[in-house]
N, C-alpha and C. Protein backbone atom coordinates (compact mmCIF):
# COMPACT_ATOMS: atom_id res chain seq x y z
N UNK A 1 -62.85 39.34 -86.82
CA UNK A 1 -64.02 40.01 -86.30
C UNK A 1 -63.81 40.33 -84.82
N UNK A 2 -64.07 41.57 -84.64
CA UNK A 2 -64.16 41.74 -83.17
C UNK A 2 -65.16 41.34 -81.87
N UNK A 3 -64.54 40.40 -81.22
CA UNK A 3 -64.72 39.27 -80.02
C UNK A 3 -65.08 40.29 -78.51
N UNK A 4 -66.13 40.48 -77.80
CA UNK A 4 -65.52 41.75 -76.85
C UNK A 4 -64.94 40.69 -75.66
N UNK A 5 -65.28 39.39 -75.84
CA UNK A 5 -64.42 38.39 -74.69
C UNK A 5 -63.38 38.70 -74.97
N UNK A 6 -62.25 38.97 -75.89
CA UNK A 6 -61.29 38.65 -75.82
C UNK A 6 -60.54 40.12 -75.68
N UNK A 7 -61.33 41.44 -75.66
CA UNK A 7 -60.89 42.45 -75.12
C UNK A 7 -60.63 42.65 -73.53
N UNK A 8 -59.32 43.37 -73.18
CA UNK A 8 -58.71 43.47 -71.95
C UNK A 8 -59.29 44.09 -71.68
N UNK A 9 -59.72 44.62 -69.81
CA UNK A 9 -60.43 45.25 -69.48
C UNK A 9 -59.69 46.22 -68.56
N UNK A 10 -58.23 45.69 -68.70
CA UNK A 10 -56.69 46.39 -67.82
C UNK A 10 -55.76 46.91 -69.39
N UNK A 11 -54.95 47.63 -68.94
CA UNK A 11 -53.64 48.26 -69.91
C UNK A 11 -52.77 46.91 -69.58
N UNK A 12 -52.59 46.77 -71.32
CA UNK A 12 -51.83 45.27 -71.07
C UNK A 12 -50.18 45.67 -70.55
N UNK A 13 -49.76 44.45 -70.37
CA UNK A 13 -48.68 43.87 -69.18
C UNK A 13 -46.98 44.63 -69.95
N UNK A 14 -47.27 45.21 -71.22
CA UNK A 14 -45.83 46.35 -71.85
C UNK A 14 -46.51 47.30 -71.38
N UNK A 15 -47.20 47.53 -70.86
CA UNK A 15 -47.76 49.62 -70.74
C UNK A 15 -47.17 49.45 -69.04
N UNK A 16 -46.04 50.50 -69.11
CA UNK A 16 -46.14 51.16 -67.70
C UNK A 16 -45.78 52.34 -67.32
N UNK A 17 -45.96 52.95 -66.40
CA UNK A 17 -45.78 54.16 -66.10
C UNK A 17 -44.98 54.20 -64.94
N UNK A 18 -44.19 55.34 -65.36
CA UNK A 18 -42.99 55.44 -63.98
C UNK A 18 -42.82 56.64 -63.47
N UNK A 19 -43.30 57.47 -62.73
CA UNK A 19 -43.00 59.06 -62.53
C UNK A 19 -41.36 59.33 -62.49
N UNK A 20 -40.70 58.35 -62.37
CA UNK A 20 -39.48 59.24 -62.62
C UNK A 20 -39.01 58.93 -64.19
N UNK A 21 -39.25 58.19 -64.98
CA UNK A 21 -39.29 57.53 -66.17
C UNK A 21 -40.12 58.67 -66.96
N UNK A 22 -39.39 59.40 -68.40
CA UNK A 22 -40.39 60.57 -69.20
C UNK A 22 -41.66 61.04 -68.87
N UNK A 23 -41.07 61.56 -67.19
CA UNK A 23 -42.16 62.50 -66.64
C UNK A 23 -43.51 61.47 -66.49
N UNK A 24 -43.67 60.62 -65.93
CA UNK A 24 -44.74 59.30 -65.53
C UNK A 24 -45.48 59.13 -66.85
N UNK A 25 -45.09 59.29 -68.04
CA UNK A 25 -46.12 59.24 -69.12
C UNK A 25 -46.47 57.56 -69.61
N UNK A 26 -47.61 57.22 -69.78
CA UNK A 26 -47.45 55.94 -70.22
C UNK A 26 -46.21 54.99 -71.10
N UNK A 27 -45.52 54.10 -71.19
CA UNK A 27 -44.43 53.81 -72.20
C UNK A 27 -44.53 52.67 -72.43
N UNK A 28 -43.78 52.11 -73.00
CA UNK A 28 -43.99 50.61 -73.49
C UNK A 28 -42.76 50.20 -72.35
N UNK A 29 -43.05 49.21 -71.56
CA UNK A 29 -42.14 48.45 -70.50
C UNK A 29 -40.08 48.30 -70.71
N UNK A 30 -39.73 48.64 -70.25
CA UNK A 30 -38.31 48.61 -70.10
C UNK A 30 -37.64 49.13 -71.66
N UNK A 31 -38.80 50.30 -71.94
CA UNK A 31 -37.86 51.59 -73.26
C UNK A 31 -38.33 52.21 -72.11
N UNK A 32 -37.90 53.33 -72.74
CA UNK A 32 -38.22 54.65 -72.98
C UNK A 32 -39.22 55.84 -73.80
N UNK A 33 -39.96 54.82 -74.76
CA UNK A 33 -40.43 54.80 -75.84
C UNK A 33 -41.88 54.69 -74.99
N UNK A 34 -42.00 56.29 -75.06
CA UNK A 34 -44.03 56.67 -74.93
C UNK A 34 -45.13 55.98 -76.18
N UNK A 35 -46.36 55.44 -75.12
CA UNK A 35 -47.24 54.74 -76.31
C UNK A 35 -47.80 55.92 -77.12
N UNK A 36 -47.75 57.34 -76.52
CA UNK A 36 -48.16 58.21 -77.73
C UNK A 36 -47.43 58.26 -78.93
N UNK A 37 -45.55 57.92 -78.63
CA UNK A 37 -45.29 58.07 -79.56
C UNK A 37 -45.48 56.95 -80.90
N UNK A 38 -45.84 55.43 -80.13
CA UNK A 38 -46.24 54.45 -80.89
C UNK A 38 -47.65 55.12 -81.33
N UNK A 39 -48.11 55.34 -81.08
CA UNK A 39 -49.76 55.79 -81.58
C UNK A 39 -49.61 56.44 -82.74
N UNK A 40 -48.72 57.87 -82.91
CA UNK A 40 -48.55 59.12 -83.42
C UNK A 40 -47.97 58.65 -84.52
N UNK A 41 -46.82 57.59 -84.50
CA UNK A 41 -46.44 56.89 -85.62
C UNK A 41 -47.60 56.21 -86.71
N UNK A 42 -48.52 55.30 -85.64
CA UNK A 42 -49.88 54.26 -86.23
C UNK A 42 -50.35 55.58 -87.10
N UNK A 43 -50.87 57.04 -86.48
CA UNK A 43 -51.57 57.87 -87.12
C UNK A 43 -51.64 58.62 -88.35
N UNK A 44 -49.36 58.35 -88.31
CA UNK A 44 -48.90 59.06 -89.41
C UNK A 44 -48.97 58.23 -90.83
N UNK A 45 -49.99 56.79 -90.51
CA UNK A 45 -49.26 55.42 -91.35
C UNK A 45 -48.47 54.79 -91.66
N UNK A 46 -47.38 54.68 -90.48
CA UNK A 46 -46.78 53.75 -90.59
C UNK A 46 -47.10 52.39 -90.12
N UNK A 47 -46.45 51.51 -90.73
CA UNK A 47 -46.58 49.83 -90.45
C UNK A 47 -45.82 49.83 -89.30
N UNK A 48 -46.49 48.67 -88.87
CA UNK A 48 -45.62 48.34 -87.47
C UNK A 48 -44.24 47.44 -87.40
N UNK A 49 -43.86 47.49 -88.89
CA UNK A 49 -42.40 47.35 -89.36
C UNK A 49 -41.48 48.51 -89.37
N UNK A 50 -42.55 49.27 -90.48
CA UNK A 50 -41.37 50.29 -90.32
C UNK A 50 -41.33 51.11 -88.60
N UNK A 51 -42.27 50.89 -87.87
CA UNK A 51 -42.44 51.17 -86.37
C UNK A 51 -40.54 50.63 -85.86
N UNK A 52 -41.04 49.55 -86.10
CA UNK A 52 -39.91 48.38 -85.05
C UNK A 52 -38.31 48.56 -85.68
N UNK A 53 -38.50 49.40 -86.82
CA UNK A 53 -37.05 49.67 -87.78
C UNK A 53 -36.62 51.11 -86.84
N UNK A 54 -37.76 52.03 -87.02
CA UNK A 54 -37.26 53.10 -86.38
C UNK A 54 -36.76 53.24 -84.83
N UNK A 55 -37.74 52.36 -84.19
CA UNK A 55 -37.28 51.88 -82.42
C UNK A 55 -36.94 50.38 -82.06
N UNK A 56 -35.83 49.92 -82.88
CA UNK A 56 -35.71 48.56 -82.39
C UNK A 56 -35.40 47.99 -81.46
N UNK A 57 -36.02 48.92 -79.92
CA UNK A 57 -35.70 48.45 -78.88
C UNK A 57 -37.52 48.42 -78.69
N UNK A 58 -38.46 48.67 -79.05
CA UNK A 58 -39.82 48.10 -78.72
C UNK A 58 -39.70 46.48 -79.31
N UNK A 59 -39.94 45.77 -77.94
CA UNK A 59 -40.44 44.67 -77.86
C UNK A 59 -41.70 44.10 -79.03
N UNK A 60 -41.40 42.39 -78.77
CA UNK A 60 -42.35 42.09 -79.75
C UNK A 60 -43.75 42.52 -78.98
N UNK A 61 -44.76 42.58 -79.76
CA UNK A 61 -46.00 43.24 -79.52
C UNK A 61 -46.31 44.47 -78.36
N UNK A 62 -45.42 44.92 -78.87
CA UNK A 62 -45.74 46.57 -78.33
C UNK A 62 -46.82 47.42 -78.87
N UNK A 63 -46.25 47.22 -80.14
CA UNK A 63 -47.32 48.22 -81.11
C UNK A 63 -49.01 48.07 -80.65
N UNK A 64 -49.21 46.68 -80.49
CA UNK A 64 -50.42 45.99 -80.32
C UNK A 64 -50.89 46.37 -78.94
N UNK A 65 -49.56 46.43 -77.93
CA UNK A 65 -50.08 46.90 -76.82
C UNK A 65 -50.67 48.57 -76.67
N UNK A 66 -49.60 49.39 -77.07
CA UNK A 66 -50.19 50.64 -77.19
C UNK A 66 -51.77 50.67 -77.77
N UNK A 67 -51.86 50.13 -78.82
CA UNK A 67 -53.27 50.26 -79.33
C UNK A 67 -54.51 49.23 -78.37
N UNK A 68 -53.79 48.52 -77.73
CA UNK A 68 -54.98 48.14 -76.40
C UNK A 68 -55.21 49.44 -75.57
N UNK A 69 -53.78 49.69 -74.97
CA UNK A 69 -53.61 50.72 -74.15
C UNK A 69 -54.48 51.92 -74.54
N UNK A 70 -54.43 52.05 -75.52
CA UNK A 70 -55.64 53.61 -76.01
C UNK A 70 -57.42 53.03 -76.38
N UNK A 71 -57.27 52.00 -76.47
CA UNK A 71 -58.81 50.91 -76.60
C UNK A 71 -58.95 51.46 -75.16
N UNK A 72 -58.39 51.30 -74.16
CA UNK A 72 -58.64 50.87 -72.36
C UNK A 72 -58.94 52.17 -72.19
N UNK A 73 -58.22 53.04 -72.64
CA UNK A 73 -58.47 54.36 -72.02
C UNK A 73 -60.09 54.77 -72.67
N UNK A 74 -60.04 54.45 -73.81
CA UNK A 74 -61.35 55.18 -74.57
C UNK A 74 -62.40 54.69 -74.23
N UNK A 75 -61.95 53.68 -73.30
CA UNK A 75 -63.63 52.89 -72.67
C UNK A 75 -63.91 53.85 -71.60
């Protein structure tokens, strides 16, 4: 069940942005790998297995972060 204590009120600690890094776009921390493109994947239905098969350089809980990361923004 959703807790709103336990929702972040910051882009968690894998989301960063680098302007010289794919044009400053949000990414998941030390890829290369934009959270749109984690999102765009979530949208197309994939699992966050077959996610981590296709980019097995996203860290554990990335996936989870991107989808904070777009929670944070939509607030």
């Amino acid at each position: 069940m959703w807790d709103p204590e336990t929702v972040e009120t910051e882009p968690p600690d894998l989301i960063d942005a680098d302007p010289t890094v794919v044009h400053g776009q949000a990414r998941i921390r030390g890829t290369r790998i934009p959270v749109s493109v984690v999102l765009d994947c979530l949208a197309t239905g994939m699992t966050e297995e077959q996610i981590r098969a296709q980019y097995p350089s996203l860290p554990t809980g990335a996936v989870n972060a991107a989808l904070a990361h777009a929670a944070f923004l939509a607030r």
